[in-house]
Each structure stands twice: as structure tokens, then as C-alpha cells.
Protein backbone atom coordinates (compact mmCIF):
# COMPACT_ATOMS: atom_id res chain seq x y z
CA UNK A 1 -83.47 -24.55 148.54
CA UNK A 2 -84.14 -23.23 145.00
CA UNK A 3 -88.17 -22.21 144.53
CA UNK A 4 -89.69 -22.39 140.70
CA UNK A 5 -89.60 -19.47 138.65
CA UNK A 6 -93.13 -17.71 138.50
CA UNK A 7 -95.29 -18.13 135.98
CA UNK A 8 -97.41 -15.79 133.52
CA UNK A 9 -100.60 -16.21 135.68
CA UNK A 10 -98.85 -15.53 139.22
CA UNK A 11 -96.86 -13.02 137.53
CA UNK A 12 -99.93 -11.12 136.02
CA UNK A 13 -101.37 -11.37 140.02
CA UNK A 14 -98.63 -9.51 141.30
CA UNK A 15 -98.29 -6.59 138.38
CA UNK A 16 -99.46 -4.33 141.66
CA UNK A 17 -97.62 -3.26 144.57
CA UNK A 18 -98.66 -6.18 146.50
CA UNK A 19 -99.37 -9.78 146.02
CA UNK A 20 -103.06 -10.14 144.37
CA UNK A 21 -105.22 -11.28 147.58
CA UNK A 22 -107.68 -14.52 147.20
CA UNK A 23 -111.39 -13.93 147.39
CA UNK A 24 -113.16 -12.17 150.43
CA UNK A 25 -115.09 -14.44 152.57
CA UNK A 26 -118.59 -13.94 151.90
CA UNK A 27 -119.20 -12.41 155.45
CA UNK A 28 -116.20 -9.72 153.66
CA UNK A 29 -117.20 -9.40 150.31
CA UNK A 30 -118.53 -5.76 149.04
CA UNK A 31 -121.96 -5.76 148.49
CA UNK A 32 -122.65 -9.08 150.12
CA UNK A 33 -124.82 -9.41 153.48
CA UNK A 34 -124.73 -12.54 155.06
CA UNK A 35 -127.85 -14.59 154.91
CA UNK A 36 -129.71 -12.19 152.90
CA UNK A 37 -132.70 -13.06 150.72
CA UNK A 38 -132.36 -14.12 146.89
CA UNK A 39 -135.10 -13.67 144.94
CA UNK A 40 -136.12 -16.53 142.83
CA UNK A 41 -135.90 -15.50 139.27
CA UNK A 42 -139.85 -16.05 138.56
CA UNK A 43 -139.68 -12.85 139.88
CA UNK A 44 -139.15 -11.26 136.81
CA UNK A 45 -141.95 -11.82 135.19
CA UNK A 46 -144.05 -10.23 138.52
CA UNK A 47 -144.43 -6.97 136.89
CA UNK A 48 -145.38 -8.08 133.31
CA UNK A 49 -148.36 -10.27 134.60
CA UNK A 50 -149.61 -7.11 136.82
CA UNK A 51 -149.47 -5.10 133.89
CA UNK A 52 -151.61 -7.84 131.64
CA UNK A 53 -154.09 -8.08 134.43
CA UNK A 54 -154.17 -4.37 134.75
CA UNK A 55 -154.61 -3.73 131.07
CA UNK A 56 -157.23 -6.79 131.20
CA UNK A 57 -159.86 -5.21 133.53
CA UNK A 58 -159.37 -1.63 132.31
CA UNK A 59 -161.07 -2.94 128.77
CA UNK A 60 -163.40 -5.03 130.20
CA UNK A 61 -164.86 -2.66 132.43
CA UNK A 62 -164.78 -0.54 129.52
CA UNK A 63 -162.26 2.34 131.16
CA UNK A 64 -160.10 2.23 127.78
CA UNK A 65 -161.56 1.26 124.23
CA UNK A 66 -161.08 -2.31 122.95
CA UNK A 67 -160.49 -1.09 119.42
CA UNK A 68 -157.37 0.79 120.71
CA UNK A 69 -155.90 -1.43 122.81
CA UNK A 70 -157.30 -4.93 123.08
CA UNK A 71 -157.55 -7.11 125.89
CA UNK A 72 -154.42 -9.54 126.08
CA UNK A 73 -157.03 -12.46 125.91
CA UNK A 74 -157.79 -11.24 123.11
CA UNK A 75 -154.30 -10.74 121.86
CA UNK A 76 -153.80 -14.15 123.06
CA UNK A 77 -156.71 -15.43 120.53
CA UNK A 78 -155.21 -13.71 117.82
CA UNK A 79 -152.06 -15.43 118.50
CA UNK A 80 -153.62 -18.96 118.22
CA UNK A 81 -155.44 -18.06 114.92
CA UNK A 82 -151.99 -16.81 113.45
CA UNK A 83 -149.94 -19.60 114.60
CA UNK A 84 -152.58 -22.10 112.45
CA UNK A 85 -151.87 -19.88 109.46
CA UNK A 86 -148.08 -18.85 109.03
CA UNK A 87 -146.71 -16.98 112.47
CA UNK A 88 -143.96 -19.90 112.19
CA UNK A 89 -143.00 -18.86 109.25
CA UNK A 90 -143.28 -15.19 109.75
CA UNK A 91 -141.16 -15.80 113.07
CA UNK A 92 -138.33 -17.86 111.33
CA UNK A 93 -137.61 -15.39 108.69
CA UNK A 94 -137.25 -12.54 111.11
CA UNK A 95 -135.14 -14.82 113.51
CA UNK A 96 -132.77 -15.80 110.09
CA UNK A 97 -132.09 -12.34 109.22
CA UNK A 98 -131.49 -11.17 112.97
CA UNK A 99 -129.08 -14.41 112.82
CA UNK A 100 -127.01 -13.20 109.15
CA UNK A 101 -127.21 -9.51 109.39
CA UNK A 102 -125.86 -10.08 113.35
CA UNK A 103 -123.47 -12.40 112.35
CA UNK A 104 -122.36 -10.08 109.61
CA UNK A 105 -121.70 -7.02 111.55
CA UNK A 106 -120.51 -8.80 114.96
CA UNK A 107 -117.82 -10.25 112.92
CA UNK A 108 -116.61 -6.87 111.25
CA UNK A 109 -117.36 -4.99 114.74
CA UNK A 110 -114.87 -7.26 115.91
CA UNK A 111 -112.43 -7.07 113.53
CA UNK A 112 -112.37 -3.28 113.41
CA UNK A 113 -113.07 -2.91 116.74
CA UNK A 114 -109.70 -5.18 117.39
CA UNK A 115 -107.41 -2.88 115.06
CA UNK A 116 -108.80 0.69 116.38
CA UNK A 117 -108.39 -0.86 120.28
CA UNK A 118 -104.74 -1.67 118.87
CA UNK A 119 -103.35 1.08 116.79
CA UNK A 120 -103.49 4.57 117.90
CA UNK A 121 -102.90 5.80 114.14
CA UNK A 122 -105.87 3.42 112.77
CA UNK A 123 -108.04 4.98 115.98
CA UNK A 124 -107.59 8.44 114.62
CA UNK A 125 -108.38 7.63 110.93
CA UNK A 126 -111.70 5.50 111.43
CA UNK A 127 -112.93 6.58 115.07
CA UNK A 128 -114.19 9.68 114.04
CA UNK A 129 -116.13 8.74 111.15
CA UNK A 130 -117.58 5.95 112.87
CA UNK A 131 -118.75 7.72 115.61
CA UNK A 132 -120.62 10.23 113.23
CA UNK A 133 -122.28 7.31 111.36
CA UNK A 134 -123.25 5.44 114.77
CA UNK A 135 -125.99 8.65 115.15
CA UNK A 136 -127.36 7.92 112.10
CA UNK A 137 -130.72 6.99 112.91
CA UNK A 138 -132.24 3.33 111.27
CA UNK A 139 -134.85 4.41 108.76
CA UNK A 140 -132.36 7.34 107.68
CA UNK A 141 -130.36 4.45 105.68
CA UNK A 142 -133.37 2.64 104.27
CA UNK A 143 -134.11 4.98 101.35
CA UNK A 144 -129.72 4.65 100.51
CA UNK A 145 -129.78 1.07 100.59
CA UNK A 146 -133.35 0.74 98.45
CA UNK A 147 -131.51 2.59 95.44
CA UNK A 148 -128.15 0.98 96.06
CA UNK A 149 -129.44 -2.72 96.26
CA UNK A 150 -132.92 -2.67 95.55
CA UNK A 151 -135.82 -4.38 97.39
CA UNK A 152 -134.42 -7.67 98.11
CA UNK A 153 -132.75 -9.68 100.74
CA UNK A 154 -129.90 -7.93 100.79
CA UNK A 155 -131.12 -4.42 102.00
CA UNK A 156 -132.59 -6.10 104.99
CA UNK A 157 -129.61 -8.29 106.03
CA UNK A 158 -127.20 -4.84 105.19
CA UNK A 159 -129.05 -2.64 107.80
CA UNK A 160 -129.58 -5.58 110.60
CA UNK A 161 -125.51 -5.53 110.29
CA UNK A 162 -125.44 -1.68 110.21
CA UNK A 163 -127.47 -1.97 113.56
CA UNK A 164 -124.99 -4.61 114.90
CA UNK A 165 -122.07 -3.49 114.16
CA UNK A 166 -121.49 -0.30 115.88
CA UNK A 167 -121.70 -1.74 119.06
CA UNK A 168 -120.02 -4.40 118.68
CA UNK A 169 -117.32 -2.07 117.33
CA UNK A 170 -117.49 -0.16 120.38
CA UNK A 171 -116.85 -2.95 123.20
CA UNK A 172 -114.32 -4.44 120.97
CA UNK A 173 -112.27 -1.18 120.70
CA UNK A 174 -113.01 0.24 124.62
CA UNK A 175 -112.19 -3.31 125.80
CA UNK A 176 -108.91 -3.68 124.11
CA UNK A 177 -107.99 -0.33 124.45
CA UNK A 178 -108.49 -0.45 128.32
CA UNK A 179 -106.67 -3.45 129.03
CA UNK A 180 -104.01 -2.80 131.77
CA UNK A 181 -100.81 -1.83 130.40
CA UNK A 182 -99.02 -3.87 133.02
CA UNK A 183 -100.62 -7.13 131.87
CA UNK A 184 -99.07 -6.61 128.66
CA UNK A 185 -95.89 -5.69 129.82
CA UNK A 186 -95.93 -9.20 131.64
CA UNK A 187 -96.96 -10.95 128.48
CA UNK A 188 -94.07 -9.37 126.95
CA UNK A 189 -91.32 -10.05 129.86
CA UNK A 190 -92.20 -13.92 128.94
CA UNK A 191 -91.41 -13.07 125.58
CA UNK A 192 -95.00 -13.92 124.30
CA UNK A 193 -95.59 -13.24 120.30
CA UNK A 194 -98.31 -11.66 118.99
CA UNK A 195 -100.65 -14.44 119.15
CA UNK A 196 -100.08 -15.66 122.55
CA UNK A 197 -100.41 -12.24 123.69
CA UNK A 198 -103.44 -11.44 122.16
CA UNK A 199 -105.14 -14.91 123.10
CA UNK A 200 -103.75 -14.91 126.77
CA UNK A 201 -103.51 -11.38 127.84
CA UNK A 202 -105.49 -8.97 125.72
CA UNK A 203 -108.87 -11.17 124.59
CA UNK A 204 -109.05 -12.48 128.23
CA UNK A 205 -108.95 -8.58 129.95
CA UNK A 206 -111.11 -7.21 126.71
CA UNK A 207 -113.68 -10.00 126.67
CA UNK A 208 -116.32 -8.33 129.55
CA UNK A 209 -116.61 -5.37 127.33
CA UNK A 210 -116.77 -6.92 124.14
CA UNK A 211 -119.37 -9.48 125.41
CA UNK A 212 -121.65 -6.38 126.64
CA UNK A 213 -121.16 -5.18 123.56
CA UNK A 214 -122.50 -8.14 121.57
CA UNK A 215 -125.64 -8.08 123.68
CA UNK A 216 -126.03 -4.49 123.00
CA UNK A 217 -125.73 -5.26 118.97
CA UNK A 218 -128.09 -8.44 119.21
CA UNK A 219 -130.78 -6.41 121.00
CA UNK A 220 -129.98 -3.77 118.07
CA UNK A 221 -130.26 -6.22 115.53
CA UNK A 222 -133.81 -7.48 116.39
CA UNK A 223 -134.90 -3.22 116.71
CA UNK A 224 -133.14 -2.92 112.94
CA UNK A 225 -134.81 -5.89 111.27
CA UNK A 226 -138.25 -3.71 111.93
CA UNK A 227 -137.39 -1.13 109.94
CA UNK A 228 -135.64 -3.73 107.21
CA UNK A 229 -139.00 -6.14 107.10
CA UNK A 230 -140.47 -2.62 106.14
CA UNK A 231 -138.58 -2.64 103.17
CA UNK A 232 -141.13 -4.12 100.85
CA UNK A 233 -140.85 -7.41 102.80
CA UNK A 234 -144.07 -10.29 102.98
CA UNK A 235 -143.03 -11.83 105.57
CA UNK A 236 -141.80 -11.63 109.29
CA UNK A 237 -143.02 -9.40 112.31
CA UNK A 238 -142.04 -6.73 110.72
CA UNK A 239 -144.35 -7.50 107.73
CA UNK A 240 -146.80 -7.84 110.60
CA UNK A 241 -146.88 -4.73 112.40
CA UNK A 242 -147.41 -3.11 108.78
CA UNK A 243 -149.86 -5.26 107.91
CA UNK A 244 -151.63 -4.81 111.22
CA UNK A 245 -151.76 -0.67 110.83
CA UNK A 246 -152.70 -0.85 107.53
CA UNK A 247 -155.70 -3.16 108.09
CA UNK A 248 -156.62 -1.43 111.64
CA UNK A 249 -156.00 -4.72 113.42
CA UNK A 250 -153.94 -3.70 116.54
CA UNK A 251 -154.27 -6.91 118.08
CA UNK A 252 -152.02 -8.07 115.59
CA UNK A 253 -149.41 -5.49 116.08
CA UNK A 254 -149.47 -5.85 119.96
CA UNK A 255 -149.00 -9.84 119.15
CA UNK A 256 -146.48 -9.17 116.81
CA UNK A 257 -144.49 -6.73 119.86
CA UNK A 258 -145.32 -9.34 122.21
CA UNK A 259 -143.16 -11.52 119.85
CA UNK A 260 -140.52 -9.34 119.55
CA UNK A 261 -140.16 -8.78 123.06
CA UNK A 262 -140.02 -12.39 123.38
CA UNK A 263 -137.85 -13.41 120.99
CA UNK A 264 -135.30 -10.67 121.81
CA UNK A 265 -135.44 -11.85 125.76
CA UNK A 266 -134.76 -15.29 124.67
CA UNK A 267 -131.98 -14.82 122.44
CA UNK A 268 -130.62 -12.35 125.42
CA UNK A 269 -130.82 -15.00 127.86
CA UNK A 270 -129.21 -17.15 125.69
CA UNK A 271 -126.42 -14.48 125.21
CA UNK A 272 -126.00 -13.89 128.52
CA UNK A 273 -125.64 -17.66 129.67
CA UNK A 274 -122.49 -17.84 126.71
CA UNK A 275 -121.25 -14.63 128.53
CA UNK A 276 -121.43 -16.07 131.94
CA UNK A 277 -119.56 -19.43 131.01
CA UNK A 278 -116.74 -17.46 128.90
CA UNK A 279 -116.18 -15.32 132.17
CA UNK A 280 -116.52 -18.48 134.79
CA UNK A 281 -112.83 -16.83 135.63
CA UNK A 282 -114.35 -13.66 137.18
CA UNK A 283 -115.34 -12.84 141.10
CA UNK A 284 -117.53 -9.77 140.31
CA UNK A 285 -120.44 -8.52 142.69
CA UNK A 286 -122.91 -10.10 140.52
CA UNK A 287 -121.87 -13.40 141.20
CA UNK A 288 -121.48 -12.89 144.80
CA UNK A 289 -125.03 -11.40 145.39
């Protein structure tokens, strides 16, 4: 009886030196107890509502000065009053530049990540000087970019990219580099082109990095558009956090952190739910806890 020729996916399973086994049974699996507790994930936000209370009773009972650190009921007020002026608006133009400058320097971290990950000889001319400008601190590049392009949009968006693109760069290059040479040898026993290999064999194995790597450069981008919205900006939370320290308000810089923190969460989570449908193909501990 004749059997069917293998195909790329069972062939890719067996690249080791025996056939790839199926998934554990939970009692099996590494780092899995049977019948043990998940939290819910309300838990999360245990620690920040201990901390509010905390801070909440220290000023009120007068153990730490109101003037330096107000009262997040206060903070809470303040928010109110600025949302009936023009938080919304202050909020949407730090969310659109997060959303171009991000865009902007995923897209090239991926493209140059891609091409360093590929080429040995393009590695050796670009990685080094890369990884020199990657130390470069944020604010260092604000006085460059003031006399290059001068105090409008485009200084901001230019160092939100700056801030995204290095690590995008990074898990773009690291993932593509470490792919396993085996898998590509497979891709090329079927005779794949350059294409197919890339989209079936080398995204596929590259994509956890890559993906850790965008969340790095979105969280980057948010901590970047601070020190743009400083750049003679009059508007955003950036804009607000100056404005705050200059008038002595610190309830309005803690509300405009609070934001921050929020806003970068959320567009995290949202990240991170992308990430976890792209990989739906992977049986790591995380989705077995």
C-alpha cells in the first residue's frame, strides 16, 4: 500500500531526531498542577487600590503634606474639572502622535530589523551603529531635532519613532536571526521561493520575538511623546505635566501620570490580545497555567 508523501508542516515536526510529540496532558504538562487555583484577573488592580487608600489616609490624617502629594480624591476632582474643559482634547493629541510616530518607526524597525536578521554582511554594517544610538537617552535628541526641524509637529512625531523603533528593530532582527536553521532547510527541500519561505517558515518562528518587541516600542512610544509634548507643544499630557510644575499644581501632574499609566495599559492590553490571536498556534506555559 503506497502512504502520501509528507507535507511541509509534518515535515517541519520531525526536523528532530524523533517524531514531534502532541501536547502533554495537563496532569503532564511543565509548570501545570492539576486543579490549582486561577486567579481572576480583577486581581490586578488589588495592589493599585491599596496603594490609593494608603496614600488617601496618610494626607488626611495629615502624615504627608497635601500640597506635595494630594489626596487621589482630590486628584480625582481635578480630573472632572479638566475633562469639562479640554482633557479630551489634550488626551487625543497625545494618543495621535503615540499612533504616527509608532507607526512610523514599527514599520522601519521592521524593515531593518528583517534585512539585519537576514544578511550577515548588512548585520555587520548597521548593527553596530544602531546599537550605539539605541543608548542615546530621549531628551539628548530634542535639542538636534529643534534646530533640524524646528518646533512643529514633526519633531514630536520624529522622536516618538526614534523611541519605537529600536525595539522594534531588535525583536525583528533576534527573531529572524534565531529561527531554527532546520526549518529553513525544510522550506527549502520543498523548493519554497523567497516569499513562501519567508511567509511560512521564517515570519511564523520570528513572530514571538518581534511581537514582544512591538510592545516594548509602544510602551516606548507613550515614555517618548513626554519629552516630544515638551517641545514647545500646547497641548497633550505632556503639555500637562509642564503646565502643572510650572503653575505648582501637582494634582494636575499626578492626573496627567494617572493618564498615562492608563492609556499605556490600555493600548498594552490591546497589544497583547493581537499578540495572543496571531500566536493561537503556540502551547507555551502561559497558556497552560
Amino acid at each position: 500500500m503506497s502512504m502520501a508523501p509528507p507535507t511541509l508542516q509534518s515535515s517541519i515536526e520531525m526536523v528532530g531526531d524523533t517524531p514531534a510529540a502532541g501536547p502533554l496532558p495537563p496532569a503532564l504538562a511543565p509548570g501545570v498542577a492539576p486543579g490549582r487555583f486561577r486567579p481572576h484577573p480583577a486581581w490586578g488592580l488589588l495592589l493599585p487600590a491599596l496603594a490609593l487608600a494608603g496614600v488617601e489616609v496618610l494626607v488626611r490624617t495629615g502624615a504627608v503634606p497635601a500640597h506635595l502629594l494630594p489626596p487621589p480624591s482630590e486628584i480625582a476632582a481635578t480630573l472632572a474639572q479638566l475633562v469639562h474643559a479640554d482633557l479630551l482634547w489634550h488626551v487625543l493629541a497625545s494618543t495621535l502622535r503615540v499612533a504616527a510616530g509608532f507607526a512610523a518607526g514599527a514599520l522601519l524597525g521592521i524593515v531593518v530589523g528583517a534585512a539585519v536578521g537576514l544578511d550577515a554582511r548588512i548585520a555587520t554594517l548597521l548593527d553596530p551603529t544602531f546599537q550605539a544610538l539605541r543608548a542615546v537617552p530621549s531628551l539628548a535628541w530634542v535639542p538636534l531635532l529643534l534646530l533640524w526641524l524646528g518646533i512643529d509637529e514633526a519633531p514630536k512625531l520624529v522622536l516618538i519613532a526614534i523611541g519605537a523603533f529600536f525595539p522594534v528593530y531588535m525583536g525583528a532582527a533576534s527573531g529572524i536571526a534565531g529561527v531554527d536553521r532546520k526549518l529553513v532547510e525544510v522550506g527549502r527541500l520543498y523548493r519554497l521561493s523567497g516569499v513562501a519561505l519567508a511567509r511560512r517558515v521564517l515570519l511564523p518562528a520570528a513572530l514571538p520575538s518581534l511581537m514582544t518587541g512591538l510592545r516594548n516600542g509602544l510602551s516606548l512610544a507613550w515614555m517618548f511623546m513626554v519629552a516630544a509634548e515638551l517641545i514647545a507643544a500646547s497641548r497633550g499630557l505632556g503639555y500637562l505635566l509642564s503646565d502643572g510644575r510650572e503653575t505648582g499644581r501637582a494634582d494636575i501632574v499626578l492626573a496627567a501620570i494617572l493618564l498615562l499609566a492608563l492609556l499605556g495599559k490600555l493600548s498594552d492590553t490591546l497589544m497583547r490580545r493581537f499578540e495572543t490571536r496571531l500566536l493561537a498556534w503556540r502551547d507555551d506555559l502561559a497558556r497552560s497555567a
